[in-house]
PDB file of N, CA and C in Angstrom:
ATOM      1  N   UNK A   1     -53.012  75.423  36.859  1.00  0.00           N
ATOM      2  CA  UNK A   1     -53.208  74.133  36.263  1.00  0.00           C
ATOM      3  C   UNK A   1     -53.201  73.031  37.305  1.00  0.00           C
ATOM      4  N   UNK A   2     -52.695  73.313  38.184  1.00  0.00           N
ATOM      5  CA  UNK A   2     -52.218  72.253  39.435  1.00  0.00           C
ATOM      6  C   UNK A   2     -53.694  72.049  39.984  1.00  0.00           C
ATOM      7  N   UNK A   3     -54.128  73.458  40.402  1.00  0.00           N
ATOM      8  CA  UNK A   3     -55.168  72.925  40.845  1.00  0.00           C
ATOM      9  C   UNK A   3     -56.482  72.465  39.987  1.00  0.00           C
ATOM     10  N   UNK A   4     -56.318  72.551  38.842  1.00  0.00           N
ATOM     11  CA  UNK A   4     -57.809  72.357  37.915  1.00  0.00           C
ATOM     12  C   UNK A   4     -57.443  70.219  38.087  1.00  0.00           C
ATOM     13  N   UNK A   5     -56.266  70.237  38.336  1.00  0.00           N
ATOM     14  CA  UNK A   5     -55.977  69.074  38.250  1.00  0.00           C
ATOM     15  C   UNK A   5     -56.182  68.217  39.535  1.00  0.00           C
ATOM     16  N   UNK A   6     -55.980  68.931  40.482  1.00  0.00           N
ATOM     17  CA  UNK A   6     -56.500  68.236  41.798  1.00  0.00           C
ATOM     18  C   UNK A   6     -57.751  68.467  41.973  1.00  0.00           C
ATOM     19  N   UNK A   7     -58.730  69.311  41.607  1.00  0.00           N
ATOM     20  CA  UNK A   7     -60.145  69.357  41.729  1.00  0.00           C
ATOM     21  C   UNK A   7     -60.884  68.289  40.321  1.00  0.00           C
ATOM     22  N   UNK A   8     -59.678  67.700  39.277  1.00  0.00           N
ATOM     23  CA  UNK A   8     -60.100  66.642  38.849  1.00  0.00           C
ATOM     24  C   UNK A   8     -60.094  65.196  39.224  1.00  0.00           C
ATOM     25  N   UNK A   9     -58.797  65.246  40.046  1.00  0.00           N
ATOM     26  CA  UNK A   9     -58.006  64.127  41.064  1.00  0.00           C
ATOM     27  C   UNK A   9     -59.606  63.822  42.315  1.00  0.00           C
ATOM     28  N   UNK A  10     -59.784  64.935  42.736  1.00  0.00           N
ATOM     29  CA  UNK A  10     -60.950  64.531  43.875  1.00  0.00           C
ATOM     30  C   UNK A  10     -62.075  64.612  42.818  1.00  0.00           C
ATOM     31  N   UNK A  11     -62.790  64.447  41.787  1.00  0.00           N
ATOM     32  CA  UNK A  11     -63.823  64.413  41.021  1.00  0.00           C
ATOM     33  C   UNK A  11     -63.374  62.883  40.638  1.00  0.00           C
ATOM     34  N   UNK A  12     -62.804  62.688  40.564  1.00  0.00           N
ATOM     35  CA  UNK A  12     -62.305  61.443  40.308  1.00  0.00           C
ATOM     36  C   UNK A  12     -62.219  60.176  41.142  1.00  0.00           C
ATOM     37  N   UNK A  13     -61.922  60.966  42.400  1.00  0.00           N
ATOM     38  CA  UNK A  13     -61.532  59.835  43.472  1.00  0.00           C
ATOM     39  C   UNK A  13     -63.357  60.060  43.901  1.00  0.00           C
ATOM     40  N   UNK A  14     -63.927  60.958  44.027  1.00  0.00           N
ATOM     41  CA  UNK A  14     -64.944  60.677  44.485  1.00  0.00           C
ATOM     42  C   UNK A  14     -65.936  59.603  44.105  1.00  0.00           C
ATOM     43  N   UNK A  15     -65.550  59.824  42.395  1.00  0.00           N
ATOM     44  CA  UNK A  15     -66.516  59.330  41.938  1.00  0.00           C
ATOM     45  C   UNK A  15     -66.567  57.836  41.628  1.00  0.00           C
ATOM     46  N   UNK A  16     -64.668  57.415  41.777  1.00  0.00           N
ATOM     47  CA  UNK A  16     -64.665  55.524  42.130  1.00  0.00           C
ATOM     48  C   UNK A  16     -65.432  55.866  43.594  1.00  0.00           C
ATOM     49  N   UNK A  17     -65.259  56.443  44.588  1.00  0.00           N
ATOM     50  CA  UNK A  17     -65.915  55.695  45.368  1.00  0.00           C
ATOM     51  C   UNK A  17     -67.500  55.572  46.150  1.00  0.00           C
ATOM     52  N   UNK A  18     -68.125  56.752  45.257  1.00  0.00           N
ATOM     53  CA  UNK A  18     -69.334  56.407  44.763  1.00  0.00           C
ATOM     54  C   UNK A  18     -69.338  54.927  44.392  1.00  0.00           C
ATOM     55  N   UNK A  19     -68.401  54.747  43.477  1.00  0.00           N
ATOM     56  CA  UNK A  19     -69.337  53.485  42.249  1.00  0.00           C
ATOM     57  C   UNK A  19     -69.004  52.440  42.916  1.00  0.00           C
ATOM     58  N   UNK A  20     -67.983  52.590  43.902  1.00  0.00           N
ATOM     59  CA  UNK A  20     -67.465  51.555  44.485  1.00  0.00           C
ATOM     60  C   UNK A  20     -68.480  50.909  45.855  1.00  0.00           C
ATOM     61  N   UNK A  21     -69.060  51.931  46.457  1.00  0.00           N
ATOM     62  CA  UNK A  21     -70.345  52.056  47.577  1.00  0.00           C
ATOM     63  C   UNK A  21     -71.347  51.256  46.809  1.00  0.00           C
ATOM     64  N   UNK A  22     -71.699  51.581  45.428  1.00  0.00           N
ATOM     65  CA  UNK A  22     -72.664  51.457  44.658  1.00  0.00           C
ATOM     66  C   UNK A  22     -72.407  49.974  44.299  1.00  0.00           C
ATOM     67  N   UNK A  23     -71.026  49.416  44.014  1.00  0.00           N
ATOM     68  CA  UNK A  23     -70.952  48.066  43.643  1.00  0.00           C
ATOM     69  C   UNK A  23     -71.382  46.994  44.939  1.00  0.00           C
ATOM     70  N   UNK A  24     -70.552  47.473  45.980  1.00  0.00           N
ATOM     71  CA  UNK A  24     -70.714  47.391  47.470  1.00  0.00           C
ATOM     72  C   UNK A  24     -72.162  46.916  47.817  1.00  0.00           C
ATOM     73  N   UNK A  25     -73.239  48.088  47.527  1.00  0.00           N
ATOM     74  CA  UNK A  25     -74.519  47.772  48.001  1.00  0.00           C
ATOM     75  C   UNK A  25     -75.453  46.731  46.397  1.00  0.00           C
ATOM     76  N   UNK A  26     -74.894  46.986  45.347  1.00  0.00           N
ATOM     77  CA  UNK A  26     -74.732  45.964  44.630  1.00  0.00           C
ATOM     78  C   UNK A  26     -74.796  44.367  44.598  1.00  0.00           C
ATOM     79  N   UNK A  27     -73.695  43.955  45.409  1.00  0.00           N
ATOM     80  CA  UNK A  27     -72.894  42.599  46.147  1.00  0.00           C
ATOM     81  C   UNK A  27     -74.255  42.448  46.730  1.00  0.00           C
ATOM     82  N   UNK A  28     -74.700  43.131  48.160  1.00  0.00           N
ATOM     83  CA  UNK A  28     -75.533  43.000  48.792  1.00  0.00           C
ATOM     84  C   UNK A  28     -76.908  42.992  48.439  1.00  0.00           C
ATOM     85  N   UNK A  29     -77.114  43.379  47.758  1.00  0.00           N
ATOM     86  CA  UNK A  29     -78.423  43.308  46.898  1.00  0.00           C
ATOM     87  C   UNK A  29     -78.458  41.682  46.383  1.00  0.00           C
ATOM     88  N   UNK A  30     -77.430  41.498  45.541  1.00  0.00           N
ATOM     89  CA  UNK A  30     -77.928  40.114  44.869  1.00  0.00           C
ATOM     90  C   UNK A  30     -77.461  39.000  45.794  1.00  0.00           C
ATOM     91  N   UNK A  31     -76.858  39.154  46.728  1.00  0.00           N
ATOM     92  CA  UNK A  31     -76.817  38.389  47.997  1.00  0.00           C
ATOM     93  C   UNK A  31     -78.377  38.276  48.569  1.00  0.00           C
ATOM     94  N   UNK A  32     -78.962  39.323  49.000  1.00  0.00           N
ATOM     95  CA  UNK A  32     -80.293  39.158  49.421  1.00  0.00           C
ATOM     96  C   UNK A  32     -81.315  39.290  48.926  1.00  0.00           C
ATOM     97  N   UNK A  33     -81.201  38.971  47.731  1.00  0.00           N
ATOM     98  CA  UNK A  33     -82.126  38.346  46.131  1.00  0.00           C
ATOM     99  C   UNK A  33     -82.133  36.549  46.259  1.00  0.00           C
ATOM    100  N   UNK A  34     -80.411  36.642  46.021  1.00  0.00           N
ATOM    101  CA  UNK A  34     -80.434  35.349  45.908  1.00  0.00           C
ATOM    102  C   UNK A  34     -81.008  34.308  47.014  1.00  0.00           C
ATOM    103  N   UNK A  35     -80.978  34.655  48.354  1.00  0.00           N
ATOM    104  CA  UNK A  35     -81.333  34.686  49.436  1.00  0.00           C
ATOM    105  C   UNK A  35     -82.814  33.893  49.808  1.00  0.00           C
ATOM    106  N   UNK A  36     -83.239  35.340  49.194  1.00  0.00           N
ATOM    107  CA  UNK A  36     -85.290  35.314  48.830  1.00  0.00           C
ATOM    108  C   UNK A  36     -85.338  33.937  48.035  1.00  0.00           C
ATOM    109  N   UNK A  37     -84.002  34.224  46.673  1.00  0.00           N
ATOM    110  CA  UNK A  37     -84.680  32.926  46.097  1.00  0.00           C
ATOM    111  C   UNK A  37     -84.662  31.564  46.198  1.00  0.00           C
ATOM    112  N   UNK A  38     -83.847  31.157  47.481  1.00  0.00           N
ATOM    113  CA  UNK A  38     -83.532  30.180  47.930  1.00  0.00           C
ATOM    114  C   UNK A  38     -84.634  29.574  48.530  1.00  0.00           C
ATOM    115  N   UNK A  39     -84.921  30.688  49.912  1.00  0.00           N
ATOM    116  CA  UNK A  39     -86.041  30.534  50.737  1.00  0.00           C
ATOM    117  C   UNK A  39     -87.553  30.086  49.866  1.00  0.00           C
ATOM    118  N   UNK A  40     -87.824  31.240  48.747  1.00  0.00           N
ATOM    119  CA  UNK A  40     -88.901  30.836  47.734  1.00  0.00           C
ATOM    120  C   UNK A  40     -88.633  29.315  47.754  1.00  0.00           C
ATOM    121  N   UNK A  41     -87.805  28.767  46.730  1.00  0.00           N
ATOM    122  CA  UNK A  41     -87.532  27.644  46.282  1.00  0.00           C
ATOM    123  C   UNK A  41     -87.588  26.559  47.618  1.00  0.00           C
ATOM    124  N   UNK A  42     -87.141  26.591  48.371  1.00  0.00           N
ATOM    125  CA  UNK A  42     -87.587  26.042  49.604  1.00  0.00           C
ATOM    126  C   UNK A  42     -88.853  25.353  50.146  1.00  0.00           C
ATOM    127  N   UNK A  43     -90.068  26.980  50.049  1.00  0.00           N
ATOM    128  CA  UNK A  43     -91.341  26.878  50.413  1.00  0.00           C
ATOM    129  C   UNK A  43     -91.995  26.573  49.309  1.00  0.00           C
ATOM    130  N   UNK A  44     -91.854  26.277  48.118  1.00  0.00           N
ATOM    131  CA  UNK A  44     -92.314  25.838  46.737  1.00  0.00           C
ATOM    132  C   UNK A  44     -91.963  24.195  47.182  1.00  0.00           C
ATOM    133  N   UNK A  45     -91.189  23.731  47.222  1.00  0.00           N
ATOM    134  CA  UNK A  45     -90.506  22.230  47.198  1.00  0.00           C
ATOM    135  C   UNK A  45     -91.701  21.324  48.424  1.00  0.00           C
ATOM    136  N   UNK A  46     -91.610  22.266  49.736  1.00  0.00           N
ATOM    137  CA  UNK A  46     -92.413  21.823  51.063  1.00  0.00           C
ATOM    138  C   UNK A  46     -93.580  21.997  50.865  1.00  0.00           C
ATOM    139  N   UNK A  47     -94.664  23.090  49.476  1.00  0.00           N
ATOM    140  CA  UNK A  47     -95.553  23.203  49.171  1.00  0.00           C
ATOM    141  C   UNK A  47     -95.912  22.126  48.504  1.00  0.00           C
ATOM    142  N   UNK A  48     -94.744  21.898  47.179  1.00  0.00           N
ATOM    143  CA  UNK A  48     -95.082  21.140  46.280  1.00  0.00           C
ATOM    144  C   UNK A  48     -95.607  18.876  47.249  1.00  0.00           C
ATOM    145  N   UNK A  49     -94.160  19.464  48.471  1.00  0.00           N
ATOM    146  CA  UNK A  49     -94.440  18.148  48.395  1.00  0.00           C
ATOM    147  C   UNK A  49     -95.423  17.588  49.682  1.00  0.00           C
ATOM    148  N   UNK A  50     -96.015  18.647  50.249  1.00  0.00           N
ATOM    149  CA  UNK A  50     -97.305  18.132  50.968  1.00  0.00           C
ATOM    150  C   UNK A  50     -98.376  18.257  50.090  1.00  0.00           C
ATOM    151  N   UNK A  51     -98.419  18.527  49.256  1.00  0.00           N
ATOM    152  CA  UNK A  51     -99.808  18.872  48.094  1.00  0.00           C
ATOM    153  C   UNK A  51     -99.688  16.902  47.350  1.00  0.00           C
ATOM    154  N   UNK A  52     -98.262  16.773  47.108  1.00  0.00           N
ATOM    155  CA  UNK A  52     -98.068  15.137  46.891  1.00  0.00           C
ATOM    156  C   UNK A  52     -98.536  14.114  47.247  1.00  0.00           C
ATOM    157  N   UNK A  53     -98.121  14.524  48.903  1.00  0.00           N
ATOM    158  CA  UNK A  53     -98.710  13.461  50.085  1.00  0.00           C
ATOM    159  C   UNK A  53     -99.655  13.406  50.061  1.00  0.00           C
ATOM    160  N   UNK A  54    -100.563  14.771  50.010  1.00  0.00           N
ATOM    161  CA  UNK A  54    -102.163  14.802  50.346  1.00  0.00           C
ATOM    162  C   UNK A  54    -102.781  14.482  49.284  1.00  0.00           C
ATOM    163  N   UNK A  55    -101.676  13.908  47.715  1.00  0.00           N
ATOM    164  CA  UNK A  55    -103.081  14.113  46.787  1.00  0.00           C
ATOM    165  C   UNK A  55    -102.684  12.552  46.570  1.00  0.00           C
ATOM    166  N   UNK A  56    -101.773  11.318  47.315  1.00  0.00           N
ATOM    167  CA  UNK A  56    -102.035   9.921  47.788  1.00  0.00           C
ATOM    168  C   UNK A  56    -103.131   9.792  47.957  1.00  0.00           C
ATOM    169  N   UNK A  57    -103.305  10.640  49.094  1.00  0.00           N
ATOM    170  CA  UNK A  57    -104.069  10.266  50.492  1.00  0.00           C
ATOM    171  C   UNK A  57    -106.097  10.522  48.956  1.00  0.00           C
ATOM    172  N   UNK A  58    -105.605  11.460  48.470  1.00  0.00           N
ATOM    173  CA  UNK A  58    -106.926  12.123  47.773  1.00  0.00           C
ATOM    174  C   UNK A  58    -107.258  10.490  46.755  1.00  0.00           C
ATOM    175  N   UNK A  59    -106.039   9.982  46.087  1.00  0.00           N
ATOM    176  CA  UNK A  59    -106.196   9.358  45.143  1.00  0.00           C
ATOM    177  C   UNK A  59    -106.474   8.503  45.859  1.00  0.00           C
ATOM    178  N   UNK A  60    -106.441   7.473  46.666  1.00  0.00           N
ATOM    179  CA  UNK A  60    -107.199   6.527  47.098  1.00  0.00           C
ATOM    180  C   UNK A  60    -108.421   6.468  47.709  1.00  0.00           C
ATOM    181  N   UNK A  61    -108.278   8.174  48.389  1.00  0.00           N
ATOM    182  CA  UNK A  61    -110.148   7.873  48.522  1.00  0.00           C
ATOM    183  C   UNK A  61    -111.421   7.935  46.937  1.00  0.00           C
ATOM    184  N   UNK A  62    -110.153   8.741  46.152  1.00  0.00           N
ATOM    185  CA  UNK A  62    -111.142   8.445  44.950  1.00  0.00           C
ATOM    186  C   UNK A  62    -111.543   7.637  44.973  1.00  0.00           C
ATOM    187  N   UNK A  63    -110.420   6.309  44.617  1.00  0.00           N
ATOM    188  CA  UNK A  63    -110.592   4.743  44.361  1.00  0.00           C
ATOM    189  C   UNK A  63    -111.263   4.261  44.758  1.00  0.00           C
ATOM    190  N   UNK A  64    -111.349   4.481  46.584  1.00  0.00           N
ATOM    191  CA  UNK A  64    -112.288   3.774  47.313  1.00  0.00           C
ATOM    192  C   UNK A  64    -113.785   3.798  47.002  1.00  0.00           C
ATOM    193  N   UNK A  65    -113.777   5.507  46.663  1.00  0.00           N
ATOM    194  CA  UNK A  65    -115.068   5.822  46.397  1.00  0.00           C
ATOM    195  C   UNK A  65    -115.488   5.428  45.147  1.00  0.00           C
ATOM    196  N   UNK A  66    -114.670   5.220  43.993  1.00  0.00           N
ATOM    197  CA  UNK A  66    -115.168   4.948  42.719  1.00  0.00           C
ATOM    198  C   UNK A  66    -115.370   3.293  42.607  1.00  0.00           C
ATOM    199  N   UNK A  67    -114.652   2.915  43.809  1.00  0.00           N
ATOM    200  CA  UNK A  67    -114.616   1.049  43.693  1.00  0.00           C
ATOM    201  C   UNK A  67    -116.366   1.151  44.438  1.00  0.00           C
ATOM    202  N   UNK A  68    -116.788   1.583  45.568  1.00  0.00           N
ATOM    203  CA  UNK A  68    -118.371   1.695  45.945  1.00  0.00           C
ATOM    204  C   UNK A  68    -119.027   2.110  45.270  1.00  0.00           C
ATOM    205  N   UNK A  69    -119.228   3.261  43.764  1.00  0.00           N
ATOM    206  CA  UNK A  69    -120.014   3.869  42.896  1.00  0.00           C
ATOM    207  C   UNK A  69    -120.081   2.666  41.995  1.00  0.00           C
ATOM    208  N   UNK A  70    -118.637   1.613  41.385  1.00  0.00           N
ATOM    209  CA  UNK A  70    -118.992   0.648  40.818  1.00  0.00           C
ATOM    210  C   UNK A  70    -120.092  -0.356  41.441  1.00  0.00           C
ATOM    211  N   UNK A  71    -119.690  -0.718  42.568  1.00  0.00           N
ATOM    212  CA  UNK A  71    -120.231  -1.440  43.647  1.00  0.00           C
ATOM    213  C   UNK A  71    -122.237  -1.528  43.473  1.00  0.00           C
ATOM    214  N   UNK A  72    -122.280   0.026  43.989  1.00  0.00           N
ATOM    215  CA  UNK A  72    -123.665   0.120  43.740  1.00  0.00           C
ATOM    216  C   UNK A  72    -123.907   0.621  42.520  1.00  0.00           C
ATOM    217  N   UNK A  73    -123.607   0.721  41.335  1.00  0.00           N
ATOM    218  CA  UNK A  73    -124.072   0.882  39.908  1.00  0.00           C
ATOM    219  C   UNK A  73    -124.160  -0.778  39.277  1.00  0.00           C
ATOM    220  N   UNK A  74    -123.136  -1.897  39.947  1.00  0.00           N
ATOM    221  CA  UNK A  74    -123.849  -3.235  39.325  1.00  0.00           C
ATOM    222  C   UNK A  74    -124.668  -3.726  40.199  1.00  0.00           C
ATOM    223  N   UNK A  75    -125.141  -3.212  41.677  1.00  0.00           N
ATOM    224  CA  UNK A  75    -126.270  -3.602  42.364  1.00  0.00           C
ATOM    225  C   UNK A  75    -127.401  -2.777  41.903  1.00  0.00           C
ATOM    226  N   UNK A  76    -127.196  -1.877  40.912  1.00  0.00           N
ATOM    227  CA  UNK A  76    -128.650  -1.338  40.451  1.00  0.00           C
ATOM    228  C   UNK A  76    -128.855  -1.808  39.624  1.00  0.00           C
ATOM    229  N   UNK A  77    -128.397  -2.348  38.226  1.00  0.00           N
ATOM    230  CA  UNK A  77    -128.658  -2.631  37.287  1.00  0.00           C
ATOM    231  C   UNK A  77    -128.854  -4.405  37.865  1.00  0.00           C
ATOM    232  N   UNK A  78    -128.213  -5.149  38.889  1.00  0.00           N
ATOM    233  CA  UNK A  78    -129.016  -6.393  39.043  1.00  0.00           C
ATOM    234  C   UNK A  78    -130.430  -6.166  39.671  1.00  0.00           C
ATOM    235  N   UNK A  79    -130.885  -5.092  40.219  1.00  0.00           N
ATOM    236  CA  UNK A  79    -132.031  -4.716  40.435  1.00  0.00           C
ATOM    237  C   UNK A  79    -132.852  -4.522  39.548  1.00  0.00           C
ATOM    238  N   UNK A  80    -132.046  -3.453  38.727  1.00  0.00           N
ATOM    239  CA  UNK A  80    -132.975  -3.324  37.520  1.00  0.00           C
ATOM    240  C   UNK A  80    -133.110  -4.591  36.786  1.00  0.00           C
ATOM    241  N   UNK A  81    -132.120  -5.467  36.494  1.00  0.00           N
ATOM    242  CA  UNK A  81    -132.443  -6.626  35.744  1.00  0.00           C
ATOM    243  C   UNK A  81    -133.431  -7.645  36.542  1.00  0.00           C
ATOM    244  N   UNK A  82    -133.070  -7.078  37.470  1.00  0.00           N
ATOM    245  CA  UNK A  82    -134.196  -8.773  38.274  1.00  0.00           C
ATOM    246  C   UNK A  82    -136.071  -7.986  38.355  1.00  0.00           C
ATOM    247  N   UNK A  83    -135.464  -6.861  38.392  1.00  0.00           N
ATOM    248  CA  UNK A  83    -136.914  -6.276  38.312  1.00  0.00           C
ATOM    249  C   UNK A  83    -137.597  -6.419  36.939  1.00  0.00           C
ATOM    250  N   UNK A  84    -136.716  -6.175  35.722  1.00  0.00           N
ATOM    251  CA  UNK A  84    -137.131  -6.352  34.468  1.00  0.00           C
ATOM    252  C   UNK A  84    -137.598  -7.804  34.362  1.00  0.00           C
ATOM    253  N   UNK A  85    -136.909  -9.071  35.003  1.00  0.00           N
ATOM    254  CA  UNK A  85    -137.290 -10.500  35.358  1.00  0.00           C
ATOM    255  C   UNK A  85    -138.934 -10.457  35.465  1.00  0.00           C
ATOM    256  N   UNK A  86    -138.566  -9.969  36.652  1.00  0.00           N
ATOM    257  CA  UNK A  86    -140.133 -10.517  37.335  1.00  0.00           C
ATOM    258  C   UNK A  86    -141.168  -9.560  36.621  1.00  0.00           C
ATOM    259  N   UNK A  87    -140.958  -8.414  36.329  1.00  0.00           N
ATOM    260  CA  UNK A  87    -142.206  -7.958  35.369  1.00  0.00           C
ATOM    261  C   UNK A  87    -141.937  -8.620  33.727  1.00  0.00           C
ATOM    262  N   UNK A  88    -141.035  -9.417  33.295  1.00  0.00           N
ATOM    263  CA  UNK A  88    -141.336 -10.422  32.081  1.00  0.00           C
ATOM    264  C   UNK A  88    -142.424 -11.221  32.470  1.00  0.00           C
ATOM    265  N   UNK A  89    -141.996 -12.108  33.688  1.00  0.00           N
ATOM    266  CA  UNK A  89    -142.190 -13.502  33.852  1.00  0.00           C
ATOM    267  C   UNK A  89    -143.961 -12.444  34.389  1.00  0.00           C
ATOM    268  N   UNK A  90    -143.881 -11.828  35.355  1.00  0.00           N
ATOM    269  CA  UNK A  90    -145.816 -11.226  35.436  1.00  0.00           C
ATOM    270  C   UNK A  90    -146.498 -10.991  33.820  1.00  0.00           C
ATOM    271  N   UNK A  91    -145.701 -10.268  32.745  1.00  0.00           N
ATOM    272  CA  UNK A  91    -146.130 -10.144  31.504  1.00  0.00           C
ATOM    273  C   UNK A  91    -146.739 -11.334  31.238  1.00  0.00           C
ATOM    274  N   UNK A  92    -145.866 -12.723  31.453  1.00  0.00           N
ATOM    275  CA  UNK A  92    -146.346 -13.413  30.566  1.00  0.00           C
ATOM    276  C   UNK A  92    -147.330 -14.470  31.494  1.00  0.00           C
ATOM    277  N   UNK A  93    -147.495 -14.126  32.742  1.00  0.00           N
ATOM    278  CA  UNK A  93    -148.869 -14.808  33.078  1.00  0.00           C
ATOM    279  C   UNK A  93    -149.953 -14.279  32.852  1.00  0.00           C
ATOM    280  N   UNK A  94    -150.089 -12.998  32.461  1.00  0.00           N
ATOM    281  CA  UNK A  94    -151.226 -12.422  32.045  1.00  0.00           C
ATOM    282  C   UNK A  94    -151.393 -12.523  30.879  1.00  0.00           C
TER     283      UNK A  94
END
């Protein structure tokens, strides 16, 4: 009996320290999870915030460009209107 009991004693002890290795590399695991997810979160933030800067830099050249598309869309239509002018005013000398 002694010994069915010490070959349960080392089935036993082995097997905390299995689980104990296992908790062990465990720890370390979500240590270098958490790790990753720091670094992620990091390069997301420095992603997010040069995509910011650059989309300033984007939004005012819109502007610029949409303030010149206004620019030359009421210099066409005074074209077109002055052109519509002068072919009235030719209409009505003929």
């Amino acid at each position: 009996m002694r010994n069915d009991q010490a070959g349960r004693g080392k089935d036993l002890k082995m097997h905390l320290e299995s689980h104990e290795e296992f908790m062990n590399a465990g720890w370390f695991i979500c240590i270098i999870r958490r790790i990753i997810r720091i670094r992620i979160a990091h390069i997301y933030c420095f992603i997010r915030i040069f995509i910011l800067k650059n989309s300033d830099e984007a939004i005012d050249a819109l502007i610029k460009d949409s303030d010149e598309a206004i620019d030359l869309f009421r210099n066409e239509n005074l074209l077109n209107e002055m052109d519509s002018d002068t072919s009235n005013k030719e209409a009505e000398h003929l």
